[in-house]
C-alpha atoms as a PDB file:
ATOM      1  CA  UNK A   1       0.000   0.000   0.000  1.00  0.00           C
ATOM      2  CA  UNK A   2       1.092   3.854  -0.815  1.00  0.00           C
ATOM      3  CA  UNK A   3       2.248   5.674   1.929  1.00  0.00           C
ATOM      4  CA  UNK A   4      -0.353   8.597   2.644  1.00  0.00           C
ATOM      5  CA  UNK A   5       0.949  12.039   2.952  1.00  0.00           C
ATOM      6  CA  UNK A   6      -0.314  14.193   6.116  1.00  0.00           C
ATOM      7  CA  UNK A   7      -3.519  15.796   5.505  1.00  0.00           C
ATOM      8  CA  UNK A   8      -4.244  17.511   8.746  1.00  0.00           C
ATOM      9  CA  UNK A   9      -1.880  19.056  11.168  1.00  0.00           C
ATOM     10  CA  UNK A  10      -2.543  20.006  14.910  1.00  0.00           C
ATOM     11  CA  UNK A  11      -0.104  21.613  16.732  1.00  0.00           C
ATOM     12  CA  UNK A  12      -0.664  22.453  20.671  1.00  0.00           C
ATOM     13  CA  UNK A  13      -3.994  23.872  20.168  1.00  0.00           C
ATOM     14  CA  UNK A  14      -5.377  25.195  23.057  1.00  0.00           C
ATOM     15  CA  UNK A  15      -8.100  27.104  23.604  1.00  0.00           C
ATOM     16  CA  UNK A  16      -9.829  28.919  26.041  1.00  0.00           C
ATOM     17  CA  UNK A  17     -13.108  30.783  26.616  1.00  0.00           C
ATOM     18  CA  UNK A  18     -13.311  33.699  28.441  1.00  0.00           C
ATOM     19  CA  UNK A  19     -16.746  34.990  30.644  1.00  0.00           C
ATOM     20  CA  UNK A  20     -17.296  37.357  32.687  1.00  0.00           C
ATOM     21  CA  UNK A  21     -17.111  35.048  35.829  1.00  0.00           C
ATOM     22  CA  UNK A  22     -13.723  33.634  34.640  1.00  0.00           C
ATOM     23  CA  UNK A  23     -11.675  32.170  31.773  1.00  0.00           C
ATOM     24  CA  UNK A  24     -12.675  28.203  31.193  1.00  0.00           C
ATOM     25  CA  UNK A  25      -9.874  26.571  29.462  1.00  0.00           C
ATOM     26  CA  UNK A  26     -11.815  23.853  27.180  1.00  0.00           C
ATOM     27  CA  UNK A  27      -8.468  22.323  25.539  1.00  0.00           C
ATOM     28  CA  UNK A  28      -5.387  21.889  27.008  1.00  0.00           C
ATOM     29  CA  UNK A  29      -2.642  21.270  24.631  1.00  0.00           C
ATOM     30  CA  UNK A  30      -4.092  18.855  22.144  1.00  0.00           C
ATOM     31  CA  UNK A  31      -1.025  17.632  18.706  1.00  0.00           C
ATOM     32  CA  UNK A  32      -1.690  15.358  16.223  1.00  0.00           C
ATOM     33  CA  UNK A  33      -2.058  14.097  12.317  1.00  0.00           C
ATOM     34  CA  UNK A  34      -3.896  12.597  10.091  1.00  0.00           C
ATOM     35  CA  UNK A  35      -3.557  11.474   6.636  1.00  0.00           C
ATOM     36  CA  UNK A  36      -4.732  11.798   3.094  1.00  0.00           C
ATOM     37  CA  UNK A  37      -7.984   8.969   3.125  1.00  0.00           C
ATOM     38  CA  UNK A  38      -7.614   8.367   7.057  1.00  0.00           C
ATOM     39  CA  UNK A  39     -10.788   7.559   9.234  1.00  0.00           C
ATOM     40  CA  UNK A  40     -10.160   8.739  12.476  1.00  0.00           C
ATOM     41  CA  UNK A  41     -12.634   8.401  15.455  1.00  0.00           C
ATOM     42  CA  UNK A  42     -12.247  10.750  18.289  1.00  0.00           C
ATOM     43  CA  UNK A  43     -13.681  10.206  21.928  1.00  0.00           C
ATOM     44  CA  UNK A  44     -13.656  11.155  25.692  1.00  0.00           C
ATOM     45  CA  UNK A  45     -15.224  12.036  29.080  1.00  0.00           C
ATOM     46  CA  UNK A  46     -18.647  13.825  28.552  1.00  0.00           C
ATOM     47  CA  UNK A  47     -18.146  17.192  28.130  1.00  0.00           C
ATOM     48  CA  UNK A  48     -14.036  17.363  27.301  1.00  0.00           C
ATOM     49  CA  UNK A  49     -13.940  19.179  24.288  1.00  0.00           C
ATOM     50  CA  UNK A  50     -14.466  17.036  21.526  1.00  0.00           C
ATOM     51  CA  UNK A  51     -17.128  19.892  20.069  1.00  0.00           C
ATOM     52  CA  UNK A  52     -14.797  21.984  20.316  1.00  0.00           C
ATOM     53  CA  UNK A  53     -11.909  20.622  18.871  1.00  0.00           C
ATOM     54  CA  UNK A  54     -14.145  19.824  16.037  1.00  0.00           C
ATOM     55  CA  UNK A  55     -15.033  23.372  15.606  1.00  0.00           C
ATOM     56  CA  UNK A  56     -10.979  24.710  15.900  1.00  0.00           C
ATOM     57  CA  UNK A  57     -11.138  21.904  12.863  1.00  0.00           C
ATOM     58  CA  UNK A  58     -13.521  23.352  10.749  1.00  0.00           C
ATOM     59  CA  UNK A  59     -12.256  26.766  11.252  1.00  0.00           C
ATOM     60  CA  UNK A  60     -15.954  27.452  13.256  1.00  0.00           C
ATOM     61  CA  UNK A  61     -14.167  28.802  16.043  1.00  0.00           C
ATOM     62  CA  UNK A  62     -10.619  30.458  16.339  1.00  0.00           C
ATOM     63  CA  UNK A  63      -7.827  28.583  18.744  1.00  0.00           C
ATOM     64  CA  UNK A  64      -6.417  30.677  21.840  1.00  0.00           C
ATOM     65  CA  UNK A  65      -3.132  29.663  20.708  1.00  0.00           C
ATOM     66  CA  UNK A  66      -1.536  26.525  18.447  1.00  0.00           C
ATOM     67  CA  UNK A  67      -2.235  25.468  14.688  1.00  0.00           C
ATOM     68  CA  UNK A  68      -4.559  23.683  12.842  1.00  0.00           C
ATOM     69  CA  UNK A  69      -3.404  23.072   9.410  1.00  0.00           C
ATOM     70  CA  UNK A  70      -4.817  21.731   6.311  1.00  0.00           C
ATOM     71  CA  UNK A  71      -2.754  20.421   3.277  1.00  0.00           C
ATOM     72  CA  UNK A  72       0.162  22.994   4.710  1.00  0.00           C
ATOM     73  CA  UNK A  73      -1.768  25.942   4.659  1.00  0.00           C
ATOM     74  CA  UNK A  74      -2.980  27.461   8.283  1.00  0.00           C
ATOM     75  CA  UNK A  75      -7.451  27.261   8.817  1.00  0.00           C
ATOM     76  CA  UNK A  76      -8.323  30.534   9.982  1.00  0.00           C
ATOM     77  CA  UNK A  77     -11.855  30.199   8.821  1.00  0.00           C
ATOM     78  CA  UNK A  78     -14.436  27.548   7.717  1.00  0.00           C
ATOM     79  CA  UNK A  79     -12.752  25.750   4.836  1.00  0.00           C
ATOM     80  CA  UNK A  80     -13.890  24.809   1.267  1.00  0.00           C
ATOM     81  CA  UNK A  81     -11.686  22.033   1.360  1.00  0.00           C
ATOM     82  CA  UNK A  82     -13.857  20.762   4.286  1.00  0.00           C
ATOM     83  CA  UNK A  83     -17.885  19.752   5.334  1.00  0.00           C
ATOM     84  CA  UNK A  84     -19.462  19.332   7.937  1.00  0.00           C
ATOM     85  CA  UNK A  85     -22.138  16.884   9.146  1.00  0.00           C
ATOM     86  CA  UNK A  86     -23.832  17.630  12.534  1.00  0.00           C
ATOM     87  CA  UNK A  87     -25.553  15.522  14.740  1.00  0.00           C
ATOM     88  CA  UNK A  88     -28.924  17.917  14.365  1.00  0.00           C
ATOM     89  CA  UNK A  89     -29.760  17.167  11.273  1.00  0.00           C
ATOM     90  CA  UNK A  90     -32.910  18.901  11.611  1.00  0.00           C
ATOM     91  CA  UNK A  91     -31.313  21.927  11.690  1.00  0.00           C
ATOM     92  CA  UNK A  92     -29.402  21.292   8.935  1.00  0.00           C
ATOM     93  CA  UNK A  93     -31.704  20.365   6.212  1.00  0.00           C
ATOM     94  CA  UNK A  94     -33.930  23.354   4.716  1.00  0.00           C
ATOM     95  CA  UNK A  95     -37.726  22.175   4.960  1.00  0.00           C
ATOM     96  CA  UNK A  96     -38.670  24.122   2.086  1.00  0.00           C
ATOM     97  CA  UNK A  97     -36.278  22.383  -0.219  1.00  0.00           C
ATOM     98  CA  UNK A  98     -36.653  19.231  -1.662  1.00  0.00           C
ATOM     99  CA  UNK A  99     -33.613  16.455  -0.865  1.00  0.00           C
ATOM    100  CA  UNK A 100     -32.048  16.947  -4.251  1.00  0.00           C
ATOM    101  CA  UNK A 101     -32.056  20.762  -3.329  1.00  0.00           C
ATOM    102  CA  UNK A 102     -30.725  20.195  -0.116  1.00  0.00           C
ATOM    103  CA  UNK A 103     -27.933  18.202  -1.687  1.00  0.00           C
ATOM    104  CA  UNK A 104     -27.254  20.817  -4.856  1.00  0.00           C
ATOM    105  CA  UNK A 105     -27.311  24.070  -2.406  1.00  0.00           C
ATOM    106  CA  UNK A 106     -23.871  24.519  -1.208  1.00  0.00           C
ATOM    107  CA  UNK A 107     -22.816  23.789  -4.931  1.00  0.00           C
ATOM    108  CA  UNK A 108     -23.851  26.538  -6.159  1.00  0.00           C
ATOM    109  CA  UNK A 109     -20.866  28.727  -4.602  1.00  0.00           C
ATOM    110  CA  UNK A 110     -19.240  26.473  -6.866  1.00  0.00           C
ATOM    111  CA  UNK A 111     -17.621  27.428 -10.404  1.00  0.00           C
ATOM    112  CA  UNK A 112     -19.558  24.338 -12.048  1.00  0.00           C
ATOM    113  CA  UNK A 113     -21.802  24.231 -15.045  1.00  0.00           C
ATOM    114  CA  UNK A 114     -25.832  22.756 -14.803  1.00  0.00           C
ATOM    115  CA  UNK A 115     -24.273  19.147 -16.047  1.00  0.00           C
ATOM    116  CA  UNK A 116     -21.813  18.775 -13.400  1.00  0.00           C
ATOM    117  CA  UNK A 117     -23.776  20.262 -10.128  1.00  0.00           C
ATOM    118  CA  UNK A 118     -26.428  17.218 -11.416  1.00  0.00           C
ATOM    119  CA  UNK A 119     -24.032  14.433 -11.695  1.00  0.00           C
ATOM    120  CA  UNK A 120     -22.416  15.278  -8.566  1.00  0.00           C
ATOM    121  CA  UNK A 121     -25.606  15.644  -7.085  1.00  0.00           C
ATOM    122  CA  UNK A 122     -27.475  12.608  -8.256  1.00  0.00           C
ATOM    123  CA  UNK A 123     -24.058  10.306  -7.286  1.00  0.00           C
ATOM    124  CA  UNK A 124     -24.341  11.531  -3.762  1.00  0.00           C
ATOM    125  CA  UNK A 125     -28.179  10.990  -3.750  1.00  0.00           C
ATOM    126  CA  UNK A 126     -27.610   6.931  -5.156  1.00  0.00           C
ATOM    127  CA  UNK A 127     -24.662   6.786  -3.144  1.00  0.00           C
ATOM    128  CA  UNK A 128     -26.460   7.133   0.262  1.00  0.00           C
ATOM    129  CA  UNK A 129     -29.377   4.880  -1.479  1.00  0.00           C
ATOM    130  CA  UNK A 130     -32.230   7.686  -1.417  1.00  0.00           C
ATOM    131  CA  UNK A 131     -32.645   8.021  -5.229  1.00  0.00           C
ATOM    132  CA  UNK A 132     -36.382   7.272  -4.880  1.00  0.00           C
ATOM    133  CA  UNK A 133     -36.680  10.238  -2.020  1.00  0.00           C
ATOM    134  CA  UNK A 134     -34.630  12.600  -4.476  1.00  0.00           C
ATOM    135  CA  UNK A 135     -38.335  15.248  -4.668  1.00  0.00           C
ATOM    136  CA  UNK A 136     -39.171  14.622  -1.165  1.00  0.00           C
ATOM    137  CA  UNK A 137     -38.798  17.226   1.294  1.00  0.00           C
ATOM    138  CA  UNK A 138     -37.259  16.603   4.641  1.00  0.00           C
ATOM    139  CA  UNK A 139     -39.803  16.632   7.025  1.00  0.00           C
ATOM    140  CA  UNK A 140     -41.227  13.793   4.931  1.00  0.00           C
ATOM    141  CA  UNK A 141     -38.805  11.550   5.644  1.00  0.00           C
ATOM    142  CA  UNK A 142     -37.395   9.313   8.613  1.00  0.00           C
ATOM    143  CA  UNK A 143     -34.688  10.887  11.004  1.00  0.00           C
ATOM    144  CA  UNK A 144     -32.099   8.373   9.623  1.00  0.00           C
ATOM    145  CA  UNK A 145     -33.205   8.965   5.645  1.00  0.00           C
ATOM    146  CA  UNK A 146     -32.713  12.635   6.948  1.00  0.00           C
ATOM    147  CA  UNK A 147     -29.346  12.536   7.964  1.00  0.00           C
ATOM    148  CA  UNK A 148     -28.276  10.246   4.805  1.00  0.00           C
ATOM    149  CA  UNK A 149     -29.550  13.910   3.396  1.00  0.00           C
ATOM    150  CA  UNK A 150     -26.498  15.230   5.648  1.00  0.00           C
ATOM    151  CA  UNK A 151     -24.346  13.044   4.368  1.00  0.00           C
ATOM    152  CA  UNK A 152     -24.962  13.271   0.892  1.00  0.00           C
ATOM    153  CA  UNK A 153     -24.802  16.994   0.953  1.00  0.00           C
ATOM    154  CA  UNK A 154     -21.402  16.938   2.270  1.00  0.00           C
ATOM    155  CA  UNK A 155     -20.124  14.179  -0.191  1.00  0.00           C
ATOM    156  CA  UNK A 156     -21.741  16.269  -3.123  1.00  0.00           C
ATOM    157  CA  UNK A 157     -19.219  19.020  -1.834  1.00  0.00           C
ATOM    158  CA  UNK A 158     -16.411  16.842  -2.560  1.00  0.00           C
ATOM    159  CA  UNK A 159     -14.834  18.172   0.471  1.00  0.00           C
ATOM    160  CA  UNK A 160     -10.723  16.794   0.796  1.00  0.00           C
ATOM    161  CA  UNK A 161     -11.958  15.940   5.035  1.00  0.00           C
ATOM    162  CA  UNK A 162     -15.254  15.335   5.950  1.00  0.00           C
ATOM    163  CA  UNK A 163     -15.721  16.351   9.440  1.00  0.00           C
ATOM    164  CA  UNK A 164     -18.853  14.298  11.841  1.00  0.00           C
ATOM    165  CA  UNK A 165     -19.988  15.762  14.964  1.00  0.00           C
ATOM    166  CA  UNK A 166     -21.912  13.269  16.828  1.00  0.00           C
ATOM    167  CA  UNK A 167     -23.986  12.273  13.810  1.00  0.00           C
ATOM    168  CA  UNK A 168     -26.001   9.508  14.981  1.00  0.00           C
ATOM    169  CA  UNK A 169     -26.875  10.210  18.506  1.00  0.00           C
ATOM    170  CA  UNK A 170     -29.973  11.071  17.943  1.00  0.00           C
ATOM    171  CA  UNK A 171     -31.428   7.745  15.908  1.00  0.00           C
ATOM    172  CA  UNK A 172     -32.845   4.502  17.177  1.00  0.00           C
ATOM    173  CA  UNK A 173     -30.056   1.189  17.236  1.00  0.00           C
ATOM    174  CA  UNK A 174     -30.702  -0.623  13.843  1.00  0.00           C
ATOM    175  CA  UNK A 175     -30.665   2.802  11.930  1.00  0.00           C
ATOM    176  CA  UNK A 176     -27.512   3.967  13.470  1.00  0.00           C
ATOM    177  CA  UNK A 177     -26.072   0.482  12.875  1.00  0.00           C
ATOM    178  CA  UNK A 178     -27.418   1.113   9.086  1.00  0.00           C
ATOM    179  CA  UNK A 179     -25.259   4.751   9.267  1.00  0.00           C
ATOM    180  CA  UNK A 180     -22.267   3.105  10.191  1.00  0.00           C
ATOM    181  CA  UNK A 181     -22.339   0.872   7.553  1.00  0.00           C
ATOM    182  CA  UNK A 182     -22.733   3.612   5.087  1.00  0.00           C
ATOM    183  CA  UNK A 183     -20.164   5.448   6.735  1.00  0.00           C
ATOM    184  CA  UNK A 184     -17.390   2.884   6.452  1.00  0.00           C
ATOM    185  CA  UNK A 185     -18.750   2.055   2.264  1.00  0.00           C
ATOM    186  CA  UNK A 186     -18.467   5.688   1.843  1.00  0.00           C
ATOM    187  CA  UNK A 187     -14.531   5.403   3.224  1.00  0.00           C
ATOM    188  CA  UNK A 188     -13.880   2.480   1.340  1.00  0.00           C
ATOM    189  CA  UNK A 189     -14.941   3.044  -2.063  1.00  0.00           C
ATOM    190  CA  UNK A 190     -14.255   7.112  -1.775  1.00  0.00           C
ATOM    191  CA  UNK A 191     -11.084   7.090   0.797  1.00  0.00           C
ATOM    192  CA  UNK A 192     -13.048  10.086   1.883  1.00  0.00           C
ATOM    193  CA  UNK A 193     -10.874  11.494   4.513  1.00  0.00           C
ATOM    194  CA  UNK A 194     -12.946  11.754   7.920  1.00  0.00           C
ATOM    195  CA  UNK A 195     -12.514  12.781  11.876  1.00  0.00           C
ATOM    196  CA  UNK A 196     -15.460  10.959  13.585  1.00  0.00           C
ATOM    197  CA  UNK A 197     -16.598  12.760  16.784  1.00  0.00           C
ATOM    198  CA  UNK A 198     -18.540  10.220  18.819  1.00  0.00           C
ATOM    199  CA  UNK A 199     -19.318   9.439  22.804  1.00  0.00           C
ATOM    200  CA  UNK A 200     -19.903   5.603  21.719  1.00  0.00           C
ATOM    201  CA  UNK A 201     -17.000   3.450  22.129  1.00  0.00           C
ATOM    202  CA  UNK A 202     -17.846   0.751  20.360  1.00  0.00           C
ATOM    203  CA  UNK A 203     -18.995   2.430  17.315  1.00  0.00           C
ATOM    204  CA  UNK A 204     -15.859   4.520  17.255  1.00  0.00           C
ATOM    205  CA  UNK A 205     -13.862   0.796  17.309  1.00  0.00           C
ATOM    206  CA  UNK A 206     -16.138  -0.837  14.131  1.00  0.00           C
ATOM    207  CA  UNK A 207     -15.615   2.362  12.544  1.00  0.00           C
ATOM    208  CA  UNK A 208     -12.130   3.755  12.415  1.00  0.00           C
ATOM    209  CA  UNK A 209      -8.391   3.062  11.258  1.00  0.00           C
ATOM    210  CA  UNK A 210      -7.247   4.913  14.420  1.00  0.00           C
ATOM    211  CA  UNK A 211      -9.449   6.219  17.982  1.00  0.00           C
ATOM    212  CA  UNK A 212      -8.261   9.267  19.546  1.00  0.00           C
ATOM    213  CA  UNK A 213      -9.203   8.937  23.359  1.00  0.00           C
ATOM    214  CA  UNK A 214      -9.023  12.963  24.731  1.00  0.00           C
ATOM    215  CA  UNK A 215      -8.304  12.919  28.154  1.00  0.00           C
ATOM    216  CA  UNK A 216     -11.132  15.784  30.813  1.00  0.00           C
ATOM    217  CA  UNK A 217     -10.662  18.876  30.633  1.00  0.00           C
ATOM    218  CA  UNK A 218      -8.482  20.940  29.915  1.00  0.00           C
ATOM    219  CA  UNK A 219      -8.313  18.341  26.919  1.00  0.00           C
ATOM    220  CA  UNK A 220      -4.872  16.637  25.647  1.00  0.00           C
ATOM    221  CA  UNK A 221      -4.506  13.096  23.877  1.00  0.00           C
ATOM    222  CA  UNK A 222      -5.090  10.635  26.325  1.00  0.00           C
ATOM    223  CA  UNK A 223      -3.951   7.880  23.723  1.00  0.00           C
ATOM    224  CA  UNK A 224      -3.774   7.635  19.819  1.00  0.00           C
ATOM    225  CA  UNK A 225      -4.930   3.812  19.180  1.00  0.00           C
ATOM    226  CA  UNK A 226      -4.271   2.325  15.710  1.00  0.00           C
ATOM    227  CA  UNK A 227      -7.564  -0.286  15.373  1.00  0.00           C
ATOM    228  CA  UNK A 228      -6.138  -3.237  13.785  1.00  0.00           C
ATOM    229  CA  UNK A 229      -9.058  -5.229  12.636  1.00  0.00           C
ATOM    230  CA  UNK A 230      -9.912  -6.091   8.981  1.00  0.00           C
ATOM    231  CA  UNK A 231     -10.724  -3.299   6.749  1.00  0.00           C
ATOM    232  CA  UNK A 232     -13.812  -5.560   5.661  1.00  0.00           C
ATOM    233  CA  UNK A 233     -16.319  -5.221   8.852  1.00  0.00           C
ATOM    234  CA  UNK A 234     -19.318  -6.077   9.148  1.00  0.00           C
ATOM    235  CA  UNK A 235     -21.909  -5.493  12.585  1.00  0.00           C
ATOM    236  CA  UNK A 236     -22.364  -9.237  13.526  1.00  0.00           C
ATOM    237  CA  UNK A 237     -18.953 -10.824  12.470  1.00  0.00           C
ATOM    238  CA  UNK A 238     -16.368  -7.567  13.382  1.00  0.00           C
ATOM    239  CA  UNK A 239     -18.430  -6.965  16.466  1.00  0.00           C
ATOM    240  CA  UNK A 240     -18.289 -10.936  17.439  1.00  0.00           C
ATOM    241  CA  UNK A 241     -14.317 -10.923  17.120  1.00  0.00           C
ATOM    242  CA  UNK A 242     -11.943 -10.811  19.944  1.00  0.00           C
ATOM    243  CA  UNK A 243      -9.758  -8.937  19.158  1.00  0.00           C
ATOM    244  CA  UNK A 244     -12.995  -5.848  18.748  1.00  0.00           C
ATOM    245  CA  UNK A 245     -13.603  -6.859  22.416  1.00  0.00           C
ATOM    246  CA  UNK A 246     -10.233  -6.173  23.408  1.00  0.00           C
ATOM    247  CA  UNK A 247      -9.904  -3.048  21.684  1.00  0.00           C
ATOM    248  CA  UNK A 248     -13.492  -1.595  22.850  1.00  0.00           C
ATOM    249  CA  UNK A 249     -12.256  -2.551  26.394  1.00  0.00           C
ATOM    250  CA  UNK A 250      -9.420  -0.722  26.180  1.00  0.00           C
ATOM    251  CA  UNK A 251     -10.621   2.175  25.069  1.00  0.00           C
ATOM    252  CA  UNK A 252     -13.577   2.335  27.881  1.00  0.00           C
ATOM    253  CA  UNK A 253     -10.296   1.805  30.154  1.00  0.00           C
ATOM    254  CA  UNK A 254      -8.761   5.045  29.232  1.00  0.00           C
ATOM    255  CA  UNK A 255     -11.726   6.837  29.273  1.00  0.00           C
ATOM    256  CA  UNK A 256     -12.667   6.045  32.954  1.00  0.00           C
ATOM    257  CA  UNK A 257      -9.198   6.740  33.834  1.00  0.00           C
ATOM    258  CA  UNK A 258      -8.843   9.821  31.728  1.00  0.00           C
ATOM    259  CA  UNK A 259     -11.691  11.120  33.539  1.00  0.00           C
ATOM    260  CA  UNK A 260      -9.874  10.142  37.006  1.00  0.00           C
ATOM    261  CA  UNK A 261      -6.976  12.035  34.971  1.00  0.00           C
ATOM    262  CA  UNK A 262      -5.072   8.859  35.068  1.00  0.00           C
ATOM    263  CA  UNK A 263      -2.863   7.435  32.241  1.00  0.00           C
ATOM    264  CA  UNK A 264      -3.474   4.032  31.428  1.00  0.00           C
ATOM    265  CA  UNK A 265      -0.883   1.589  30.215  1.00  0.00           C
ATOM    266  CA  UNK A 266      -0.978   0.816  26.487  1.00  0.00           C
ATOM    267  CA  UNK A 267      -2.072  -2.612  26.556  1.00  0.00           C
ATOM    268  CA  UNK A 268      -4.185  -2.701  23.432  1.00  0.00           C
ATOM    269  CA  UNK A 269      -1.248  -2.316  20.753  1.00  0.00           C
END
């Protein structure tokens, strides 16, 4: 396999919000990489940061101090070369607009001609299997067809990292289950670069090539696990391995001592 070339690039990033009843410092001192087609997962102790560092990604919110850099060039603002899919997909969808002009909206900042903005659009649509729902609206579908929506919007974008806050929170077990197998298609066949924000261990295990555990706040990297199962998973037989158990149990480890601000051996590797 090619070696990948570094993508993303954070360096010490720290940030901290002021108030009027004193300065909260939300991240700590938080370094680390990620390459060209990577699927990284990132998790931690309720309420350490991981929104945040997803914003200081997206260039949605400017760092105290430290670097956040994308294909060598510093983010000091939200990036075309990135998207963003949010766990409210509500929100995020226009009700008003059918799904194939939810999909085809933030194209049209783009220099593209009629032909191209509907290829691109109805590959994304197929690719997240709603062609059938393409002149539905929103609020006429299912929270999980909704945030396919999401999903295909960003991949319509043809962002270079694809950035997921929490994106399945908010939907029953067998549709998130569903998600996550689209999620790790769309990586395969696409080598779609992506950070995965997500509070659930194990999906952050079934989905990603590495897990960044954060440790409380003020947030640094607890650990930066490579997850060495097959690149072929699927929810009964990946989920049914050892080796998944292992991984999942370390993980839930360094969380629990991460929020006793403990470090944990590295037993997993």
């Amino acid at each position: 396999m090619p070696e990948r070339s570094t993508l993303l690039r954070v360096e010490h990033l720290r940030k901290i919000y002021e108030s009027a009843t004193g300065d909260v410092e939300a991240i700590g001192d938080i370094s680390f990489t990620m390459n060209a087609g990577e699927l990284v997962c990132v998790v931690g102790p309720s309420g350490c940061g991981k929104t945040t560092l997803l914003k200081c990604l997206a260039g949605l919110l400017p760092p105290t101090s430290g670097l956040v850099e994308m294909d060598g060039s510093p983010v000091r603002g939200p990036s075309p070369a990135m998207a963003v899919v949010f766990q409210e997909y509500g929100r995020s969808l226009y009700p008003w607009l059918t799904v194939r002009g939810n999909v085809e909206l933030p194209l049209r900042h783009k220099k593209l001609s009629r032909a191209e903005r509907d290829t691109l659009v109805t590959d994304a649509i197929e690719a997240v299997g709603l062609p059938h729902a393409a002149r539905s609206h929103p609020w006429q579908l299912s929270g999980g067809m909704q945030q396919r929506v999401a999903i295909a919007r960003a991949i319509a974008y043809q962002p270079e990292v694809l950035i997921m806050d929490e994106p399945f929170a908010a939907v029953d077990a067998q549709t998130r289950a569903d998600l996550e197998d689209l999620v790790r298609e769309l990586h395969t066949t696409r080598r779609i670069s992506t950070v995965f924000v997500t509070h659930d261990i194990d999906e952050s295990v079934y989905l990603g090539e590495r897990v960044l555990v954060l440790s409380n706040s003020p947030t640094r990297v607890q650990e930066d696990l490579a997850i060495d199962l097959p690149p072929e998973r699927d929810q009964l037989t990946t989920r049914a391995l050892r080796r998944f158990t292992e991984l999942r149990t370390h993980v839930y480890d360094q969380i629990q001592r991460a929020k006793l601000g403990q470090v944990a051996p590295q037993s997993a590797r």
